[in-house]
C-alpha atoms as a PDB file:
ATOM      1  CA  UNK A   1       0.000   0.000   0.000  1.00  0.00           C
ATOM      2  CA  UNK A   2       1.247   3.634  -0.689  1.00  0.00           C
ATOM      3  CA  UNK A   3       1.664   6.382   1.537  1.00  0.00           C
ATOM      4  CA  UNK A   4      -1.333   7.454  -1.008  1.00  0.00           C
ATOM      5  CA  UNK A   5      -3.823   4.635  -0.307  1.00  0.00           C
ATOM      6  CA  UNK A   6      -2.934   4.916   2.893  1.00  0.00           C
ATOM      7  CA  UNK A   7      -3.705   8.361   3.387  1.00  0.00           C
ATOM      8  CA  UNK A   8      -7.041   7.913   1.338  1.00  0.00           C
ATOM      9  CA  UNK A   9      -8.149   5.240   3.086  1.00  0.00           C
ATOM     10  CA  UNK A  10      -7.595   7.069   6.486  1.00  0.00           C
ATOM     11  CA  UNK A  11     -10.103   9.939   5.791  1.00  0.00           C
ATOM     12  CA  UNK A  12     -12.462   7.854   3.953  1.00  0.00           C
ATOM     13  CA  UNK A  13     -12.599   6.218   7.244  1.00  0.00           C
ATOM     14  CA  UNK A  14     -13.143   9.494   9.148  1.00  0.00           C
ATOM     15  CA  UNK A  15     -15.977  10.322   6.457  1.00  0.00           C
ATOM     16  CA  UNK A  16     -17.600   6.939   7.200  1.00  0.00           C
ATOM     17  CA  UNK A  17     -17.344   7.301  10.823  1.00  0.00           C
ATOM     18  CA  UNK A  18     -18.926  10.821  10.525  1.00  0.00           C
ATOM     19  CA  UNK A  19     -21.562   9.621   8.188  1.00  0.00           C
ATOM     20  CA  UNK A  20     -22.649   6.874   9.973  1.00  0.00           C
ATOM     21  CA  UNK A  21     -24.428   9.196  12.495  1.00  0.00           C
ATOM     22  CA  UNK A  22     -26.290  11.368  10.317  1.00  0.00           C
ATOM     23  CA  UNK A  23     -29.884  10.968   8.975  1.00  0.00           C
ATOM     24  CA  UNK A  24     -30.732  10.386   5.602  1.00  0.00           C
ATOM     25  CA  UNK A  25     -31.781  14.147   4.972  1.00  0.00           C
ATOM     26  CA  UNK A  26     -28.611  15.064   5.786  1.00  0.00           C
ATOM     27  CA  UNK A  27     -26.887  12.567   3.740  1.00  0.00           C
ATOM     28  CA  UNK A  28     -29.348  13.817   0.758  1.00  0.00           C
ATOM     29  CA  UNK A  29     -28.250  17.615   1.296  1.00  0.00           C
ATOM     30  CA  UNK A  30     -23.861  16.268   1.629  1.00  0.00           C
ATOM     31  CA  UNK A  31     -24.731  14.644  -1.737  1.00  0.00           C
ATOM     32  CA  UNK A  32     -26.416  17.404  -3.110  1.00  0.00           C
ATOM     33  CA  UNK A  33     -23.618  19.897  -2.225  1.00  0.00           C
ATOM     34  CA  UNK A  34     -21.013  18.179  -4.311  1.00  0.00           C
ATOM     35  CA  UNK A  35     -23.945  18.091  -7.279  1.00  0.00           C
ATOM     36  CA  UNK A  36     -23.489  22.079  -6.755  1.00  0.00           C
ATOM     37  CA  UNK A  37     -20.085  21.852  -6.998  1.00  0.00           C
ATOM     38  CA  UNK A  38     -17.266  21.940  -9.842  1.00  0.00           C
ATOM     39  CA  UNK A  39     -14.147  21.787  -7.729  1.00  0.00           C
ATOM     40  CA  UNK A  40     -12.397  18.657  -7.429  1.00  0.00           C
ATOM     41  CA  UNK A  41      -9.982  17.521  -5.512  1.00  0.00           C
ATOM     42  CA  UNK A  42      -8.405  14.156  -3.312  1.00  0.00           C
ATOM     43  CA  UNK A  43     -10.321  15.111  -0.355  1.00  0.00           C
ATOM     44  CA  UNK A  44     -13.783  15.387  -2.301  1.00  0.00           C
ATOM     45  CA  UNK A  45     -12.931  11.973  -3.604  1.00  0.00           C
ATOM     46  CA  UNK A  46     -11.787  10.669  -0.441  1.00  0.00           C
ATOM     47  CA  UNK A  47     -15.703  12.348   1.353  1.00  0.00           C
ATOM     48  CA  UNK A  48     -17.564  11.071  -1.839  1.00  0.00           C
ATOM     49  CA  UNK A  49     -16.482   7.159  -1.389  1.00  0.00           C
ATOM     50  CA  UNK A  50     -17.547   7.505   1.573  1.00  0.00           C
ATOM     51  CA  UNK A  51     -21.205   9.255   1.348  1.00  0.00           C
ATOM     52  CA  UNK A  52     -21.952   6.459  -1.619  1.00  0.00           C
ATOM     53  CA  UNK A  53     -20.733   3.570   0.875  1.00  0.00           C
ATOM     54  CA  UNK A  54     -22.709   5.078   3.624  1.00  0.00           C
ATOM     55  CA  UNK A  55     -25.955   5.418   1.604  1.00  0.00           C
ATOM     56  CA  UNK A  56     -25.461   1.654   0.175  1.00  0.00           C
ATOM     57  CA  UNK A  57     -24.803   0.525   3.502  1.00  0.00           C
ATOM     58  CA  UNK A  58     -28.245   2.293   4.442  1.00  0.00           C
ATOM     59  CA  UNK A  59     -29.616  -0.267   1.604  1.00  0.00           C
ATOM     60  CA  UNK A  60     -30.329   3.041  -0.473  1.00  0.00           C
ATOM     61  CA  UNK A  61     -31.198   2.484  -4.565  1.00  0.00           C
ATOM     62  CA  UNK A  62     -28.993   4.565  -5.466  1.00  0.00           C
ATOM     63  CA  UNK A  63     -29.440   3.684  -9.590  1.00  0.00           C
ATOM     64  CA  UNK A  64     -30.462   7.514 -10.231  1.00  0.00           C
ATOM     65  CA  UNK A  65     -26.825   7.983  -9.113  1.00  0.00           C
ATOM     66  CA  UNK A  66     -24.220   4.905  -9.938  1.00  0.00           C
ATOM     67  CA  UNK A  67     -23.994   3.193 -12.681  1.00  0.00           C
ATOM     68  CA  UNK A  68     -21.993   0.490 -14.162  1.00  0.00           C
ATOM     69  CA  UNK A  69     -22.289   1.215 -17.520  1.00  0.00           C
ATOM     70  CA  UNK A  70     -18.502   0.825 -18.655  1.00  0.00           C
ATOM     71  CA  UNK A  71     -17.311  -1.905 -16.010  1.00  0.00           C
ATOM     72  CA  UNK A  72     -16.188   0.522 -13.662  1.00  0.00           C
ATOM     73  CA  UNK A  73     -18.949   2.754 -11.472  1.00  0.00           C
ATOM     74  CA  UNK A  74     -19.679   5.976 -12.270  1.00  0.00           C
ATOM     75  CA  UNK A  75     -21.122   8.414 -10.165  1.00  0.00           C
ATOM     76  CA  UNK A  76     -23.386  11.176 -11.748  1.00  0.00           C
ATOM     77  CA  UNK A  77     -23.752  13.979  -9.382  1.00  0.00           C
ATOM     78  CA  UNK A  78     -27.108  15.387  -9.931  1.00  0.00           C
ATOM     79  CA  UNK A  79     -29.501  17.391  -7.305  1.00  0.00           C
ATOM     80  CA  UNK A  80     -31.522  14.154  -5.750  1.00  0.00           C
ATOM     81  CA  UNK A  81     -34.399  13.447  -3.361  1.00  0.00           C
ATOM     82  CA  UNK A  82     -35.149  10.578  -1.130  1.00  0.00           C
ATOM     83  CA  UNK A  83     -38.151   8.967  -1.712  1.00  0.00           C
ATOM     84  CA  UNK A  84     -39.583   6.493   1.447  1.00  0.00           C
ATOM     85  CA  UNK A  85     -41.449   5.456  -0.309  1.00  0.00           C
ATOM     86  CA  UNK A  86     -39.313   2.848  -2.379  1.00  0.00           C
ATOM     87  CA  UNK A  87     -36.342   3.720  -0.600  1.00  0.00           C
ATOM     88  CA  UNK A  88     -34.777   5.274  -3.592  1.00  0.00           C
ATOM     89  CA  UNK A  89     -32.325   8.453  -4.465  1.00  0.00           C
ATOM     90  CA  UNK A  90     -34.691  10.218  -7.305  1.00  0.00           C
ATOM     91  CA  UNK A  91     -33.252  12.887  -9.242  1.00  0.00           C
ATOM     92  CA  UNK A  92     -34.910  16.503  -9.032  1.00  0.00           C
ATOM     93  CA  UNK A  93     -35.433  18.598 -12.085  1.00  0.00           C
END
């Protein structure tokens, strides 16, 4: 493992911790925040693994956001709503 992986793994970890305790809504607005945003950096990367993990770990559909289109997920940061419904992440026009 790099000092890299290492690193990244480390505040992924802190994300997860952090995430772990917050409700749904405010897992919903996190992930709409980085939809708002263009910036990009190792730290957004290291607090978006671990929103997605949290919200699959919540057993989350989170199809209107990850796909697997090309072998390798893809996340598509658009605004999205929770729906209780079917337990889903819906995208908001």
């Amino acid at each position: 493992m790099t000092k890299t992986d290492s690193y990244a793994n480390e505040r992924i970890g802190f994300y997860e911790a952090r995430f772990a305790s917050e409700t749904i809504h405010q897992l919903v607005q996190n992930f709409n925040s980085l939809a708002s945003s263009r910036g990009w950096t190792a730290e957004r990367s290291c607090y978006s693994a671990a929103l997605i993990r949290e919200l699959g770990r919540r057993g989350i559909d989170l199809a209107a956001i990850v796909s697997n289109d090309t072998g390798a997920q893809t996340i598509h940061y658009v605004h999205v709503a929770y729906d209780e419904a079917s337990h889903a992440l819906l995208p908001i026009a």
